[in-house]
Protein backbone atom coordinates (compact mmCIF):
# COMPACT_ATOMS: atom_id res chain seq x y z
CA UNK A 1 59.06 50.62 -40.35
CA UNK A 2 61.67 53.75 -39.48
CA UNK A 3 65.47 52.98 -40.24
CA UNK A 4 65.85 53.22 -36.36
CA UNK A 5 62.87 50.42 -36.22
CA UNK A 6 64.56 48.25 -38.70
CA UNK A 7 68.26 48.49 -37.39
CA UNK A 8 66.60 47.25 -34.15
CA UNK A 9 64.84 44.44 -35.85
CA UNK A 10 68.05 43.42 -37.54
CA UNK A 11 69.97 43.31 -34.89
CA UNK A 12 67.39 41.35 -32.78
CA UNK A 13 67.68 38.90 -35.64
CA UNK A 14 71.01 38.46 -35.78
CA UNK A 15 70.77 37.88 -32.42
CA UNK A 16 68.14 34.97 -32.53
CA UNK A 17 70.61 33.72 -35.46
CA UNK A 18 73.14 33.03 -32.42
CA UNK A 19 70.68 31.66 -29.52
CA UNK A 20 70.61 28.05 -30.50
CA UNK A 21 66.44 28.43 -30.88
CA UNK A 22 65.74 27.98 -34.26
CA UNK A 23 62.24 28.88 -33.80
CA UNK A 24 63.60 32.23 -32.36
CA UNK A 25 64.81 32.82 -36.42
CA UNK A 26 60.79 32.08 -37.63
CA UNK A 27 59.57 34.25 -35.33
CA UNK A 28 60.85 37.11 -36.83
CA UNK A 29 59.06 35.82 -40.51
CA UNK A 30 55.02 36.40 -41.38
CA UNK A 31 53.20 33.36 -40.83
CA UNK A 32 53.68 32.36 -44.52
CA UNK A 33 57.07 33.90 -44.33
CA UNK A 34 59.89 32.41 -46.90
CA UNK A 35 63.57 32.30 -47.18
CA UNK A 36 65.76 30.93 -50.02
CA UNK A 37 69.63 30.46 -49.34
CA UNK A 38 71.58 30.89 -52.05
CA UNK A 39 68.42 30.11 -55.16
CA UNK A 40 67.68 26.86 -53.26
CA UNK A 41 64.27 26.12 -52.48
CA UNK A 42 62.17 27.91 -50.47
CA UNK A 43 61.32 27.47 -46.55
CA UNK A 44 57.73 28.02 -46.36
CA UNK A 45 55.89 29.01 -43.24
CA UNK A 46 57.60 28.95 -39.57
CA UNK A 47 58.79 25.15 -39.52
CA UNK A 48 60.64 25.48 -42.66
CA UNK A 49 62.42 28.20 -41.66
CA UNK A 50 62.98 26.90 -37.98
CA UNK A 51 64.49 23.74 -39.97
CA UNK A 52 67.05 25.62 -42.21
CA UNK A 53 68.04 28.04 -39.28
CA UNK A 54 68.49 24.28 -37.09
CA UNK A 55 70.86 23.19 -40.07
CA UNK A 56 73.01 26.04 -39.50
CA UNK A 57 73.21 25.83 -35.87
CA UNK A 58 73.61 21.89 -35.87
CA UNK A 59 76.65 22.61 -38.16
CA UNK A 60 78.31 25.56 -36.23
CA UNK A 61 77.21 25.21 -32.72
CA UNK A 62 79.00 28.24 -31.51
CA UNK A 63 77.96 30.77 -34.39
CA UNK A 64 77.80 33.75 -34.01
CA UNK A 65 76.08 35.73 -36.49
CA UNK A 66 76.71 39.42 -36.82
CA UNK A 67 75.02 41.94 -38.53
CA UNK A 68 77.40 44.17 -40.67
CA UNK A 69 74.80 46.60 -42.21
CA UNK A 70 71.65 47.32 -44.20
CA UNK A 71 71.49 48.53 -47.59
CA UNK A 72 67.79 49.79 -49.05
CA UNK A 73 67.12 48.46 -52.24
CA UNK A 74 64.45 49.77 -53.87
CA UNK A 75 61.14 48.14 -52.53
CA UNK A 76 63.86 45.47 -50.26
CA UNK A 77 66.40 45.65 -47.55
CA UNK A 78 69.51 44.09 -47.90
CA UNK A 79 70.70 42.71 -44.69
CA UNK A 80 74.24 42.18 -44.66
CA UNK A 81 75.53 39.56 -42.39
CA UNK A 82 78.78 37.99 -40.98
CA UNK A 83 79.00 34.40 -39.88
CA UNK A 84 81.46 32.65 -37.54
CA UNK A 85 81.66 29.55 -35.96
CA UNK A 86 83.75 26.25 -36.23
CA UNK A 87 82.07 23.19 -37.92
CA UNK A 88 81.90 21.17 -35.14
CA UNK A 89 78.54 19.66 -35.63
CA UNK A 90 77.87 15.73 -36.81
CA UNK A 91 80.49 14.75 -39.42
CA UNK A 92 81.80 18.39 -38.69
CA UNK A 93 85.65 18.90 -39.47
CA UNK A 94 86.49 21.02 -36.83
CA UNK A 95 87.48 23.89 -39.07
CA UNK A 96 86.77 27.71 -38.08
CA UNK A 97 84.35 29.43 -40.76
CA UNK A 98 84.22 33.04 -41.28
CA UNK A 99 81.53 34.07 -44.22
CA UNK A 100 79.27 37.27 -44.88
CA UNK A 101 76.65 37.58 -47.13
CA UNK A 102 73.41 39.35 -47.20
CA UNK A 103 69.44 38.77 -47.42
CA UNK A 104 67.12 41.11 -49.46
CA UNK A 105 65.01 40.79 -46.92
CA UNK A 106 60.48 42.24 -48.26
CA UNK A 107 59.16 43.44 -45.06
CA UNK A 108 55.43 42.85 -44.90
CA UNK A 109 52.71 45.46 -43.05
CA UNK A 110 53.20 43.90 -39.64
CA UNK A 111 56.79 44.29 -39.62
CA UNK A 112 58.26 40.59 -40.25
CA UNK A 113 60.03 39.35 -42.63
CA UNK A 114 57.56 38.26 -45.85
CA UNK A 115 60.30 37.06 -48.01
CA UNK A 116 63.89 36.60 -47.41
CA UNK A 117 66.46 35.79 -50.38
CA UNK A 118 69.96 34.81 -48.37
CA UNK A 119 72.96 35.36 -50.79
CA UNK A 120 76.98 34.04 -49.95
CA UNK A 121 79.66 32.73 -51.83
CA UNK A 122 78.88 28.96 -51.73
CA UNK A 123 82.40 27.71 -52.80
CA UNK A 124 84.50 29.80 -50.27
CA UNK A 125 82.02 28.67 -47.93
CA UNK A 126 82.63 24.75 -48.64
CA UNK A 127 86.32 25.37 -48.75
CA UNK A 128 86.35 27.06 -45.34
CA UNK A 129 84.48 24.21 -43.73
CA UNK A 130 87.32 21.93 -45.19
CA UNK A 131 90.35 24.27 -44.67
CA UNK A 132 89.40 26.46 -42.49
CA UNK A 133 89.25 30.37 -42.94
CA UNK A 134 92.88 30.99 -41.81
CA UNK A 135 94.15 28.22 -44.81
């Protein structure tokens, strides 16, 4: 894939990020895609990662999810990310959420996403959806 191919591609996925379709977010992974967030356990294969992406837009129903840059990295891509939205899903506190990070993304001979390793800071992240970003 050229750099002009894969700055498409990531912004097409941030894009999917922000439609509400979580199976938009698989289709951009290999059929036995994966993605980890933050050294959790993997999402195998395009339900598990349709379920992970739904967790994030059950939570933050009006994210938006912008994509900052990309960053080679030897034989990976770091996609770095920014994500907004207000945690007003079930049990939600209402609090606005502002939170980049990055996935080191393996892109496999067709073009998807193989593997994707998702990286943020997972205590400002907890204390944003309590406080708010602005606290």
């Amino acid at each position: 894939m050229t750099n002009d191919q894969l700055d498409k591609f990531a912004n097409r996925y941030a894009k999917a990020w922000c439609s509400q379709n979580p199976e938009s977010v698989a289709a951009f992974f290999a059929e036995r895609g994966s993605i980890s967030i933050n050294n959790g356990p993997l999402a195998v294969g395009h339900a598990a990662i349709a379920k992970e992406a739904q967790g994030f837009m059950t939570t933050f129903p009006d994210m938006i999810v912008t994509f900052d840059k990309l960053e080679p990295r030897g034989d990976v891509t770091a996609f770095h990310w920014t994500l907004t939205g207000t945690n007003t899903g079930p049990g939600g506190t209402g609090k606005r959420v502002r939170i980049s990070g990055y996935e080191l993304w393996k892109i496999d001979n067709d073009g998807l996403i193989a593997e994707s390793k998702g990286n943020f800071d997972a205590a400002e992240y907890e204390r944003q959806v309590k406080e708010g970003v602005d606290s």
